[in-house]
PDB file of N, CA and C in Angstrom:
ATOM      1  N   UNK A   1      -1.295 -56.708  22.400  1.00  0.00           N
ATOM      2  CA  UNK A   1      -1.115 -55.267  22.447  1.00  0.00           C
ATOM      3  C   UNK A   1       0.240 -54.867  21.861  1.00  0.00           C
ATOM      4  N   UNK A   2       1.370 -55.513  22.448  1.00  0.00           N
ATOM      5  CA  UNK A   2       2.227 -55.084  21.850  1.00  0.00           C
ATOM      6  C   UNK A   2       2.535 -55.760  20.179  1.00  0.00           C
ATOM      7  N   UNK A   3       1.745 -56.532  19.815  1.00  0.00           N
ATOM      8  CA  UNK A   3       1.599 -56.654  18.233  1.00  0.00           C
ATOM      9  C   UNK A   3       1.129 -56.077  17.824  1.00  0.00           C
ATOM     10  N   UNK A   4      -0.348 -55.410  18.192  1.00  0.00           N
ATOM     11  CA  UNK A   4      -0.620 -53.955  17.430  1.00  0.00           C
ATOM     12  C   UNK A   4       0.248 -53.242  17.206  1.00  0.00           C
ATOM     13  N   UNK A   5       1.121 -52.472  18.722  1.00  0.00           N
ATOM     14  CA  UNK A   5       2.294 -51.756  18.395  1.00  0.00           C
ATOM     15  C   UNK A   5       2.891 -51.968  16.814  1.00  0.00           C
ATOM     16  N   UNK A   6       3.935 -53.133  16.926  1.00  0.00           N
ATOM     17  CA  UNK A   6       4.728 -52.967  15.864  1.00  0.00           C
ATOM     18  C   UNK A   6       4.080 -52.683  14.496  1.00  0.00           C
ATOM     19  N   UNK A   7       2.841 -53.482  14.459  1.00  0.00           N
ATOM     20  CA  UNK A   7       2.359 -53.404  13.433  1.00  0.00           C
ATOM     21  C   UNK A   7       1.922 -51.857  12.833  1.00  0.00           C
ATOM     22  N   UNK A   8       1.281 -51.614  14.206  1.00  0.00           N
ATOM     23  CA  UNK A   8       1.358 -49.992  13.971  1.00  0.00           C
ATOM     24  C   UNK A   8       2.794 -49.020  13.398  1.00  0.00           C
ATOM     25  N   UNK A   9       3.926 -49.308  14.327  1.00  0.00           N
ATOM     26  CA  UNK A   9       4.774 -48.644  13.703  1.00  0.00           C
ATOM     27  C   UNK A   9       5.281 -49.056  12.181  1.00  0.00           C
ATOM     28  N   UNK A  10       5.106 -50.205  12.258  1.00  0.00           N
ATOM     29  CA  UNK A  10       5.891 -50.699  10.584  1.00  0.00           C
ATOM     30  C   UNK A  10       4.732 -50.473   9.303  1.00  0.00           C
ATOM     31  N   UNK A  11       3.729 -49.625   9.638  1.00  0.00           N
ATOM     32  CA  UNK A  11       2.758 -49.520   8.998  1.00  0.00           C
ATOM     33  C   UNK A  11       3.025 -47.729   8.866  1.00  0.00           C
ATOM     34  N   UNK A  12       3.374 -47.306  10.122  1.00  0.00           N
ATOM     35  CA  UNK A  12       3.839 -45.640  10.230  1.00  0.00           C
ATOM     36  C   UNK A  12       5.306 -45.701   9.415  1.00  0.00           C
ATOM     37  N   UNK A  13       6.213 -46.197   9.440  1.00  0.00           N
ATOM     38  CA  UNK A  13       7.645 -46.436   8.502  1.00  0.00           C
ATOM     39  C   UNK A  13       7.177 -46.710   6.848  1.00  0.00           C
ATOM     40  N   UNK A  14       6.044 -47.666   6.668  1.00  0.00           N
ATOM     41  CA  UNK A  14       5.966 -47.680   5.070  1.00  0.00           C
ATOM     42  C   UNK A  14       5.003 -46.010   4.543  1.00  0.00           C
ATOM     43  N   UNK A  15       4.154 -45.819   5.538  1.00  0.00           N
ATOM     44  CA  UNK A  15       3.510 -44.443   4.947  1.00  0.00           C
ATOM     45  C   UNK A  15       4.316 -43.793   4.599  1.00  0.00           C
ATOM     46  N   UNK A  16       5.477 -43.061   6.065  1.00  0.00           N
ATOM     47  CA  UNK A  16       6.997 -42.584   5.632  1.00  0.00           C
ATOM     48  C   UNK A  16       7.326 -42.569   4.567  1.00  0.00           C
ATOM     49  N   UNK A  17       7.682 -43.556   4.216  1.00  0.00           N
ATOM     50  CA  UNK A  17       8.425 -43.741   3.383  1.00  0.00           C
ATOM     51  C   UNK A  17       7.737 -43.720   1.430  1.00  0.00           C
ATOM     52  N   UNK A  18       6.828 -44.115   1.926  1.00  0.00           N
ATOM     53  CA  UNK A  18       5.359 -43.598   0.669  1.00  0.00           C
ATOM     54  C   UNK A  18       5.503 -42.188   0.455  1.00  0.00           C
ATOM     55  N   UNK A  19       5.437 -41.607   1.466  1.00  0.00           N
ATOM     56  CA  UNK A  19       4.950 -39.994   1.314  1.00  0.00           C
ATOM     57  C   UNK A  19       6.389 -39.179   1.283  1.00  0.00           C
ATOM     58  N   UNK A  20       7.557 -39.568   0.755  1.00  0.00           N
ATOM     59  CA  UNK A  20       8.593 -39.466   0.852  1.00  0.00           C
ATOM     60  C   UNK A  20       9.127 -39.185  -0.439  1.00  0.00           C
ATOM     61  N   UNK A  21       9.139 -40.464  -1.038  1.00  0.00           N
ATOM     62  CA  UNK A  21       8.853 -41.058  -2.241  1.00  0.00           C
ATOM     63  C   UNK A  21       7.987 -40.561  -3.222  1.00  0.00           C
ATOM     64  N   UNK A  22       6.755 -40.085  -2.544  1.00  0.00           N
ATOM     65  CA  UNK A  22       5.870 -39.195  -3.359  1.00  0.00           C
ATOM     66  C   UNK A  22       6.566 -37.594  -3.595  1.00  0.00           C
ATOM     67  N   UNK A  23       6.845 -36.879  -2.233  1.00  0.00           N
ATOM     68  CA  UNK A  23       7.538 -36.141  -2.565  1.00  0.00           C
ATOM     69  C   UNK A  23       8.729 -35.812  -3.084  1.00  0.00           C
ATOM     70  N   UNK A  24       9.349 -36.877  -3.594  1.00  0.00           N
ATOM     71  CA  UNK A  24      10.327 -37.089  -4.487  1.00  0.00           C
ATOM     72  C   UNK A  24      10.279 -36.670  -5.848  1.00  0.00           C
ATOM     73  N   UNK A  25       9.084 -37.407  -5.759  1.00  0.00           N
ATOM     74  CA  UNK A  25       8.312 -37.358  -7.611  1.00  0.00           C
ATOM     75  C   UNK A  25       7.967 -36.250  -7.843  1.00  0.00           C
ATOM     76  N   UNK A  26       7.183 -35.412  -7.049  1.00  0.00           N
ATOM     77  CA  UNK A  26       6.238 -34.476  -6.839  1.00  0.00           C
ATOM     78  C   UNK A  26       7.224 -33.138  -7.540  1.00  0.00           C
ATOM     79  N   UNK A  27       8.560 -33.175  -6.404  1.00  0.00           N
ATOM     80  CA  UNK A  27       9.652 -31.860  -6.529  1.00  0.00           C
ATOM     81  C   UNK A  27      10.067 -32.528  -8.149  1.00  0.00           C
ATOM     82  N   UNK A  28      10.060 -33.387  -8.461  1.00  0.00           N
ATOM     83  CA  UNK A  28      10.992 -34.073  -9.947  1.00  0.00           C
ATOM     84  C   UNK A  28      10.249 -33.015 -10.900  1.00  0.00           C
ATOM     85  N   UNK A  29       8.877 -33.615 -10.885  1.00  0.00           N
ATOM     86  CA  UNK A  29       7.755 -32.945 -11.387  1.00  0.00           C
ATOM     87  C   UNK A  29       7.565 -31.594 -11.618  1.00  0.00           C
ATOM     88  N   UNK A  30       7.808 -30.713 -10.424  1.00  0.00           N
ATOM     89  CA  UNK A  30       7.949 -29.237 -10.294  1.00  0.00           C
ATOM     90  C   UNK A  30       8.926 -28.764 -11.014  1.00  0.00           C
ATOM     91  N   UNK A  31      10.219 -29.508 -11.302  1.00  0.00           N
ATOM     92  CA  UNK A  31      11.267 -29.004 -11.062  1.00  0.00           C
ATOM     93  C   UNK A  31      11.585 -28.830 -12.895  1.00  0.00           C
ATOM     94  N   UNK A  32      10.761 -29.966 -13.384  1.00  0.00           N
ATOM     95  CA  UNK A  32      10.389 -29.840 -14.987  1.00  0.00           C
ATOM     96  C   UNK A  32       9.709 -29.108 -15.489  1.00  0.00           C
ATOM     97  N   UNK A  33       8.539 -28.567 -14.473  1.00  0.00           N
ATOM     98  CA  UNK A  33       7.496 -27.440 -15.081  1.00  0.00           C
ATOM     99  C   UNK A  33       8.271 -26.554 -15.048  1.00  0.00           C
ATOM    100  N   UNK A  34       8.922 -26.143 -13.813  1.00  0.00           N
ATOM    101  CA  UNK A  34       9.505 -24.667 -13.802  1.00  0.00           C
ATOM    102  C   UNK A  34      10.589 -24.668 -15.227  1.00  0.00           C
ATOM    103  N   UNK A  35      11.027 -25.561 -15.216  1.00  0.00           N
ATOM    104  CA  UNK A  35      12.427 -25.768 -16.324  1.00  0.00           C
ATOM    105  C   UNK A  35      11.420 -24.956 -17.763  1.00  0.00           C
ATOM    106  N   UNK A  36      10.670 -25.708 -17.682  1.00  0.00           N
ATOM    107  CA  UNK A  36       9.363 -25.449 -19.318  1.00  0.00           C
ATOM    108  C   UNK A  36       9.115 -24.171 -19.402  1.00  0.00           C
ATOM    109  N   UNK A  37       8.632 -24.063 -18.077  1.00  0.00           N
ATOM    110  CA  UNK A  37       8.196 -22.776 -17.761  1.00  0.00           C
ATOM    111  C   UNK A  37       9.000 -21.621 -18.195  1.00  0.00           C
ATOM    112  N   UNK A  38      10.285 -21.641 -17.431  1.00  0.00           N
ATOM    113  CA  UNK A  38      10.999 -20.442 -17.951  1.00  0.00           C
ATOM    114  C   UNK A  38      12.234 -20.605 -19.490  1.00  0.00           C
ATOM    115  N   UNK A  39      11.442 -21.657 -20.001  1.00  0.00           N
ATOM    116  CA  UNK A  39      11.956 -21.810 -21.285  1.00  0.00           C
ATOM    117  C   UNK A  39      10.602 -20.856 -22.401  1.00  0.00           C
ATOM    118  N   UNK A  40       9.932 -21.500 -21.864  1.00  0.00           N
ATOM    119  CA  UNK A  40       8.046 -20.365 -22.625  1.00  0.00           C
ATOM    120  C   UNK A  40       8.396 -18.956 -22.531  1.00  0.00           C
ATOM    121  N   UNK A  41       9.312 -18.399 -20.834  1.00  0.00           N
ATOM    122  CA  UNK A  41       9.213 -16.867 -20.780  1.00  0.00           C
ATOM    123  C   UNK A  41      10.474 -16.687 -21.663  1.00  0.00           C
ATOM    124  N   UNK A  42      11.316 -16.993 -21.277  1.00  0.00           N
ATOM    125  CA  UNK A  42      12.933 -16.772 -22.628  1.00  0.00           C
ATOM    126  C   UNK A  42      11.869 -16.129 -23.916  1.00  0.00           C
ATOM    127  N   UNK A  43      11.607 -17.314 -24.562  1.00  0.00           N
ATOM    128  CA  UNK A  43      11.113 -17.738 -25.973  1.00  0.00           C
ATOM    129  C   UNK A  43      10.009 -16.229 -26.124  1.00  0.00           C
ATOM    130  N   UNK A  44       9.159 -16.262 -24.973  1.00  0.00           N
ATOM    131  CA  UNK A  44       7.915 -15.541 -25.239  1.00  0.00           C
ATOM    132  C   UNK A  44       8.527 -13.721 -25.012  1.00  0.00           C
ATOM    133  N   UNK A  45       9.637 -14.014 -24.356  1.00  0.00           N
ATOM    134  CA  UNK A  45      10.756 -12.498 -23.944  1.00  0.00           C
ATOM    135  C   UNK A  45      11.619 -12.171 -25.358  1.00  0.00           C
ATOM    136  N   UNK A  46      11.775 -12.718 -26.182  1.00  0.00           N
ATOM    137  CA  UNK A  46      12.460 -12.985 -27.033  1.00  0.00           C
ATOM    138  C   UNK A  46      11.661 -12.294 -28.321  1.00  0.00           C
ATOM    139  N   UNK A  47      10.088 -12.722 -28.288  1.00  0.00           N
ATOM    140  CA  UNK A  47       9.386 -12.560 -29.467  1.00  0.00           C
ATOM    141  C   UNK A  47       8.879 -11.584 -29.098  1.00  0.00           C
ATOM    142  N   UNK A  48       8.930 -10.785 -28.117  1.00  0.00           N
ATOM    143  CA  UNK A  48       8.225  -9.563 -27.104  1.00  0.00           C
ATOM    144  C   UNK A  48       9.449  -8.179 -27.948  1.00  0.00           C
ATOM    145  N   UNK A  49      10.497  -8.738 -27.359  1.00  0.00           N
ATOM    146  CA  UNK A  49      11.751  -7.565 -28.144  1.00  0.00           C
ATOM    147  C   UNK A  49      11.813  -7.300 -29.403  1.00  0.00           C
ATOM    148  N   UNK A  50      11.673  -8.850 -30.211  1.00  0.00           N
ATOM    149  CA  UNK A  50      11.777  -8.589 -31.705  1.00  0.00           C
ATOM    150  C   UNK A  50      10.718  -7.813 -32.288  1.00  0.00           C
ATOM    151  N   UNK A  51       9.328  -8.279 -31.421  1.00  0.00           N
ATOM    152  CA  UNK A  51       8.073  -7.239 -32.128  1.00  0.00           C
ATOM    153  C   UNK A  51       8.255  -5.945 -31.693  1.00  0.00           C
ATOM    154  N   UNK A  52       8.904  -5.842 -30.601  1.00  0.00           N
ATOM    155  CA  UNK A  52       8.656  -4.079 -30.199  1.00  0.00           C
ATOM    156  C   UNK A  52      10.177  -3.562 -31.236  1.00  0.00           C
ATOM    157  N   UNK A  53      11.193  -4.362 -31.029  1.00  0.00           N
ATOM    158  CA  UNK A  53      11.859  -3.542 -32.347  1.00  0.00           C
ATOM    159  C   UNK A  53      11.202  -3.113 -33.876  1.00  0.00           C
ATOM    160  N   UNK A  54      10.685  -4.263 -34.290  1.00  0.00           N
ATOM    161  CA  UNK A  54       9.681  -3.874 -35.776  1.00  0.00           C
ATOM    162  C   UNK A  54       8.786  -2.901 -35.596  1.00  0.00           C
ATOM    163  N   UNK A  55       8.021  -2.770 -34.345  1.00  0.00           N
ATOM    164  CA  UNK A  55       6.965  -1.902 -34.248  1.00  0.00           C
ATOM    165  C   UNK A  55       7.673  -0.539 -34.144  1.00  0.00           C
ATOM    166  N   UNK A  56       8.875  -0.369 -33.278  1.00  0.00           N
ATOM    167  CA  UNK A  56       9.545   1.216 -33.112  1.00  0.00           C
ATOM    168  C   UNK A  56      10.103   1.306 -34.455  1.00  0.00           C
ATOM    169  N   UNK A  57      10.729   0.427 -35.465  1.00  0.00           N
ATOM    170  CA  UNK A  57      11.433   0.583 -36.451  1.00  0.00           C
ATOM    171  C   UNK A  57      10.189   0.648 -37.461  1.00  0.00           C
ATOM    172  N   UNK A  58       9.280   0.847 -37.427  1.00  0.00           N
ATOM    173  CA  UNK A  58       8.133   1.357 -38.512  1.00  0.00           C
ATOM    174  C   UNK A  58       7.788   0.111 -39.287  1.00  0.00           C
ATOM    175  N   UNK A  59       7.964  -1.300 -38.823  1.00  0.00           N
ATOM    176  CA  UNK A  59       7.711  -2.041 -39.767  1.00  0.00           C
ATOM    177  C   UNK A  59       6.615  -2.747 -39.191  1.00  0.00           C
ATOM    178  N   UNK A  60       6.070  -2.340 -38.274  1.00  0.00           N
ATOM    179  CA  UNK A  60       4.852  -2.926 -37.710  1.00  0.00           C
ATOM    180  C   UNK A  60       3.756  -3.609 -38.422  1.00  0.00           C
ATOM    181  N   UNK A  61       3.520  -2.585 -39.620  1.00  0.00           N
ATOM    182  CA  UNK A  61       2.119  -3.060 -40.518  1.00  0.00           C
ATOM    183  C   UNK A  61       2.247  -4.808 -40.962  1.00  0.00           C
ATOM    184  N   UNK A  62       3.363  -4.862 -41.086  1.00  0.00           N
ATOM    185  CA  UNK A  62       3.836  -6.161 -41.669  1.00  0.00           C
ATOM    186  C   UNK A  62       3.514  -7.527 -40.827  1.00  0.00           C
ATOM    187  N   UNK A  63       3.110  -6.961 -38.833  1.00  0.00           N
ATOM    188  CA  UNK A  63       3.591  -8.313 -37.910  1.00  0.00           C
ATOM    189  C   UNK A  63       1.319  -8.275 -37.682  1.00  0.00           C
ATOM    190  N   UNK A  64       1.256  -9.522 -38.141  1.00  0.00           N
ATOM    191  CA  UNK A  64      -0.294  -9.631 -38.247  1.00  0.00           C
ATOM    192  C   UNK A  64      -0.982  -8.971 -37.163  1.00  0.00           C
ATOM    193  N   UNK A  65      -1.945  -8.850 -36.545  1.00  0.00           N
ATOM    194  CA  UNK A  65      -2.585  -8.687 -35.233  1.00  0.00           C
ATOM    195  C   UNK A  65      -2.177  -7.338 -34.597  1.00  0.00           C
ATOM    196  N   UNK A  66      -1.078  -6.524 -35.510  1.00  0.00           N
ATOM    197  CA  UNK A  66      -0.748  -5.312 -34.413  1.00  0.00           C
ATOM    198  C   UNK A  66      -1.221  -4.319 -35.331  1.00  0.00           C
ATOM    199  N   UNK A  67      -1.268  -3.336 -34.531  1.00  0.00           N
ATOM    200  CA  UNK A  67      -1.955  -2.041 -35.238  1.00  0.00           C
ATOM    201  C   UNK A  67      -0.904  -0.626 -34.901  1.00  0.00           C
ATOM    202  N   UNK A  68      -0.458   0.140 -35.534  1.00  0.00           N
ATOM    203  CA  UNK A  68       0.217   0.957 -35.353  1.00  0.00           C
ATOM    204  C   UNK A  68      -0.459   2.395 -34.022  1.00  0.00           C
ATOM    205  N   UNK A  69       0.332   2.449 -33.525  1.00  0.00           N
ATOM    206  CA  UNK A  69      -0.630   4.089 -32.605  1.00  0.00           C
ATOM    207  C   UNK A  69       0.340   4.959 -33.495  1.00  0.00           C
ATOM    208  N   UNK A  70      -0.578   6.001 -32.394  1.00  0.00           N
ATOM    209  CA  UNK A  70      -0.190   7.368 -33.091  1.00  0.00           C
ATOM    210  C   UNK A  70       0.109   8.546 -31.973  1.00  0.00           C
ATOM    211  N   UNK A  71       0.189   7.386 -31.018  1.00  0.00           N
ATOM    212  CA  UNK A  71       0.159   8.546 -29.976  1.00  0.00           C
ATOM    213  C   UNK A  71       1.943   8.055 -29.544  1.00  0.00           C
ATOM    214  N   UNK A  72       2.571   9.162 -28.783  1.00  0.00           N
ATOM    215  CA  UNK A  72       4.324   9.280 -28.656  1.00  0.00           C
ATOM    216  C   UNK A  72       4.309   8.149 -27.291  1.00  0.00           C
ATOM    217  N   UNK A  73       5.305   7.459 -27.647  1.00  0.00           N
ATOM    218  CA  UNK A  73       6.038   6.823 -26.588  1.00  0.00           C
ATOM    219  C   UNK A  73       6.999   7.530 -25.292  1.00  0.00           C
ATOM    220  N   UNK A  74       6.304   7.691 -24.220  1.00  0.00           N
ATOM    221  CA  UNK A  74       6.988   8.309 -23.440  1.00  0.00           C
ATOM    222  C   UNK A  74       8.913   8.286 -23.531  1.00  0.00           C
ATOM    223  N   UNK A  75       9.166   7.004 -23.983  1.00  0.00           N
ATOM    224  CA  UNK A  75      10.087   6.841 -24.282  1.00  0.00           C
ATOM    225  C   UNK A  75      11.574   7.720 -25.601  1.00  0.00           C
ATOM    226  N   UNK A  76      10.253   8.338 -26.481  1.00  0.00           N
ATOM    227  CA  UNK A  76      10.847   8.959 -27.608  1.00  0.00           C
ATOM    228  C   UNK A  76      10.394  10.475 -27.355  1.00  0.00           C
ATOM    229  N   UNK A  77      11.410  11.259 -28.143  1.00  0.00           N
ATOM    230  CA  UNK A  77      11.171  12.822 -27.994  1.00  0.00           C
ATOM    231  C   UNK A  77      10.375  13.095 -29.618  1.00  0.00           C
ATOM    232  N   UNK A  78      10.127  14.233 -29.442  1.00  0.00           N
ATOM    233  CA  UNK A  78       9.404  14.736 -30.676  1.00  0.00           C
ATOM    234  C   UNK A  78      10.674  14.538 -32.056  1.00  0.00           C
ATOM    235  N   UNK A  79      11.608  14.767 -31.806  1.00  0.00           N
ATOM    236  CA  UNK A  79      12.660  15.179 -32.838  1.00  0.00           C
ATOM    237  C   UNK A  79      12.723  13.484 -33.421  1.00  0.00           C
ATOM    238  N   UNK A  80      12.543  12.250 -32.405  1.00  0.00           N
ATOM    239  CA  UNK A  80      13.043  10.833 -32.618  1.00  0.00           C
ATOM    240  C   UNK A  80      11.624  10.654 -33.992  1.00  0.00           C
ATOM    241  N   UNK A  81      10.800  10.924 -33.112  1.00  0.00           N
ATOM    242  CA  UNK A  81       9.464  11.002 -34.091  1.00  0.00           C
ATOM    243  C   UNK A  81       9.299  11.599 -35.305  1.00  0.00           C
ATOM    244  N   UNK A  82       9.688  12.375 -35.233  1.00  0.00           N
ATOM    245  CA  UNK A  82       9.832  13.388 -36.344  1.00  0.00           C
ATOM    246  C   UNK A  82      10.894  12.786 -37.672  1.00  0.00           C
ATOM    247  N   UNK A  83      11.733  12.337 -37.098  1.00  0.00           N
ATOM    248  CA  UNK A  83      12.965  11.966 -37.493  1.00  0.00           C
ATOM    249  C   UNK A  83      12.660  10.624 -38.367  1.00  0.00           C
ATOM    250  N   UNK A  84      11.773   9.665 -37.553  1.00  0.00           N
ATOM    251  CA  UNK A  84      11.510   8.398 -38.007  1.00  0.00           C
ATOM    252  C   UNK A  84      10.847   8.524 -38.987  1.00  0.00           C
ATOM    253  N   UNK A  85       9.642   9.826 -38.499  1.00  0.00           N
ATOM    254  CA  UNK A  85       8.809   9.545 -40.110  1.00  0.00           C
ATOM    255  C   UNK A  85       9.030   9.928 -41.383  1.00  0.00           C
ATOM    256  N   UNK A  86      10.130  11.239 -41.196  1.00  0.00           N
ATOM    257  CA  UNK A  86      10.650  11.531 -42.386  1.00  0.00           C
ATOM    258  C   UNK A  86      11.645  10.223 -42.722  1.00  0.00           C
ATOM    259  N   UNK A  87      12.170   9.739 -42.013  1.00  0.00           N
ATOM    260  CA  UNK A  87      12.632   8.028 -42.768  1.00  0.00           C
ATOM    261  C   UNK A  87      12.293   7.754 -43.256  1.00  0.00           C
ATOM    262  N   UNK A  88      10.570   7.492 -43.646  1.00  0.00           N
ATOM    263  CA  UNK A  88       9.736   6.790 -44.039  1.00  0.00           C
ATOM    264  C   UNK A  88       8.926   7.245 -44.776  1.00  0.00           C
ATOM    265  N   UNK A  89       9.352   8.677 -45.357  1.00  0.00           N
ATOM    266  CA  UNK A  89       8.974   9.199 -46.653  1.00  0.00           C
ATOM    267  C   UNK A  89       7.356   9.928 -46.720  1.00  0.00           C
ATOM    268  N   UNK A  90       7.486  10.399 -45.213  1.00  0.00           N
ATOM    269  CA  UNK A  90       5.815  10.918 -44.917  1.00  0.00           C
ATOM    270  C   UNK A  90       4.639  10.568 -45.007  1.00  0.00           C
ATOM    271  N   UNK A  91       5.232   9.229 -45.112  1.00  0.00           N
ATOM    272  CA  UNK A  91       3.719   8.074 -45.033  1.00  0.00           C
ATOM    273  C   UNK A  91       2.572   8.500 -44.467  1.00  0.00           C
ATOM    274  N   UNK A  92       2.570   8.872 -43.249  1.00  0.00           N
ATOM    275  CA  UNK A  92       1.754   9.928 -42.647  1.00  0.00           C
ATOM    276  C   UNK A  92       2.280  10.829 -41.800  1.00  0.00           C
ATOM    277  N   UNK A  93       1.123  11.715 -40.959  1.00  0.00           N
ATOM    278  CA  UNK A  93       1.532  13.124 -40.935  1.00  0.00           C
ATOM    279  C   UNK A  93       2.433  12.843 -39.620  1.00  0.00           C
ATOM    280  N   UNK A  94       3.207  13.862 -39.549  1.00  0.00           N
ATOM    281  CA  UNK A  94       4.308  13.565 -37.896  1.00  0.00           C
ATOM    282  C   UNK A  94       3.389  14.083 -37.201  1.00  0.00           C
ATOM    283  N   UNK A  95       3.692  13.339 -35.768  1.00  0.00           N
ATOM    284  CA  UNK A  95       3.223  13.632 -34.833  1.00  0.00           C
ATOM    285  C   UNK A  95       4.031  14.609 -33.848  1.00  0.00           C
ATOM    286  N   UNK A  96       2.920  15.349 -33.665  1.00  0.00           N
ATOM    287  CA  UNK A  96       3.524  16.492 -32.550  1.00  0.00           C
ATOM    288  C   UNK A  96       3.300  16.548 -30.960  1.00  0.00           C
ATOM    289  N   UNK A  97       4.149  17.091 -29.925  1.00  0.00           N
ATOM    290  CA  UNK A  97       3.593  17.403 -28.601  1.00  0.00           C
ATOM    291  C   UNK A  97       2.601  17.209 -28.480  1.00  0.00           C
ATOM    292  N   UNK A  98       1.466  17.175 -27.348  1.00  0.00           N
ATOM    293  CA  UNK A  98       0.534  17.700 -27.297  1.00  0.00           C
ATOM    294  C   UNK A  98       0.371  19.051 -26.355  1.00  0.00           C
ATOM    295  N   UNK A  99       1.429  19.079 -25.640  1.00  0.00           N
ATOM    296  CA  UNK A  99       1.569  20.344 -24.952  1.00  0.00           C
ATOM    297  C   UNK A  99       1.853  21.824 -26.070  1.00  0.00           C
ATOM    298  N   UNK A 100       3.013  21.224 -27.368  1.00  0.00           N
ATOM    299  CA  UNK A 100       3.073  22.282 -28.359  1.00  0.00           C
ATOM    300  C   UNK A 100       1.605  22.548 -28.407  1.00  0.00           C
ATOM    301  N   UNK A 101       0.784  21.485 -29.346  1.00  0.00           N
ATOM    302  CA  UNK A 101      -0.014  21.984 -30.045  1.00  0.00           C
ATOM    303  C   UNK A 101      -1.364  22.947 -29.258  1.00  0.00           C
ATOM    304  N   UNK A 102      -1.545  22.301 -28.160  1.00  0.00           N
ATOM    305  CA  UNK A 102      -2.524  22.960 -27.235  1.00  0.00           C
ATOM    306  C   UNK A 102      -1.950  24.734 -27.254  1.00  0.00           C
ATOM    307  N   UNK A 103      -1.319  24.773 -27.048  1.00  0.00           N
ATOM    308  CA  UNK A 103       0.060  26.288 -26.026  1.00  0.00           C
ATOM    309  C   UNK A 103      -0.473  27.137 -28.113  1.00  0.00           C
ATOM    310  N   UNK A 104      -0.266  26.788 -28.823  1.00  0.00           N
ATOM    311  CA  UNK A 104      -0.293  26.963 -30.216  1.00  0.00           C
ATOM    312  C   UNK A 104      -1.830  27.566 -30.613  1.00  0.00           C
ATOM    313  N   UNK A 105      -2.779  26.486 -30.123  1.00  0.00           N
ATOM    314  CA  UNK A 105      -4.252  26.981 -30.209  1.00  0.00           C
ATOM    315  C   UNK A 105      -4.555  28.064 -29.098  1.00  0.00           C
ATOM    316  N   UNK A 106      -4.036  28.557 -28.427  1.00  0.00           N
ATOM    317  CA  UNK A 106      -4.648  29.208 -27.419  1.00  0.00           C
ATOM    318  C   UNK A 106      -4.029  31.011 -27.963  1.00  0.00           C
TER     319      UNK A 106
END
C-alpha cells in the first residue's frame, strides 16, 4: 500500500511537471503568434492609411480593386470637395450638399 503511494505521487510530480513544461511551450507559442500577429496589424494599418491617403488625394483610380464614390465624406465640407475637384481639372461634376440641393428643388 504504501508503494502504491509513492508510486502514485512520483507519477503525480512527473505529470506536474509534464503539464508545466507544456505550458511553457504553449505561452512560447502564443507569445510568437501575438508578436506576428501585431506585426500583420502595423503592416495591414500602414497599407490602410496609405490607400485612404491616395483615395482622399484623388488618385484612387490608379490602386486596383477600389472604386471611387461620389458621395461626401462626413469628414470633408462642401468647399474641401469642391476645392479638390477643381484640382483636378473637372474631371467630373462637383459634388454638392444634399441638404443644398433638396432646399433648391423645392
Amino acid at each position: 500500500m504504501e508503494q502504491n503511494m509513492r508510486t502514485l505521487k512520483e507519477q503525480l510530480k512527473k505529470e506536474k511537471l509534464e503539464r508545466e513544461k507544456d505550458q511553457k511551450a504553449n505561452s512560447e507559442i502564443l507569445r510568437q503568434e501575438r508578436s506576428k500577429w501585431e506585426k500583420d496589424r502595423q503592416e495591414l494599418l500602414k497599407d490602410v492609411t496609405r490607400l485612404s491617403v491616395r483615395l482622399l488625394s484623388g488618385s484612387g483610380a490608379s490602386v486596383p480593386g477600389t472604386t471611387r464614390r461620389r458621395s461626401l465624406s462626413p469628414e470633408l465640407s462642401v468647399a474641401e470637395v469642391e476645392t479638390a475637384t477643381a484640382s483636378r481639372g473637372n474631371k467630373r461634376p462637383k459634388l454638392t450638399n444634399t441638404t443644398q440641393s433638396s432646399s433648391r428643388a423645392k
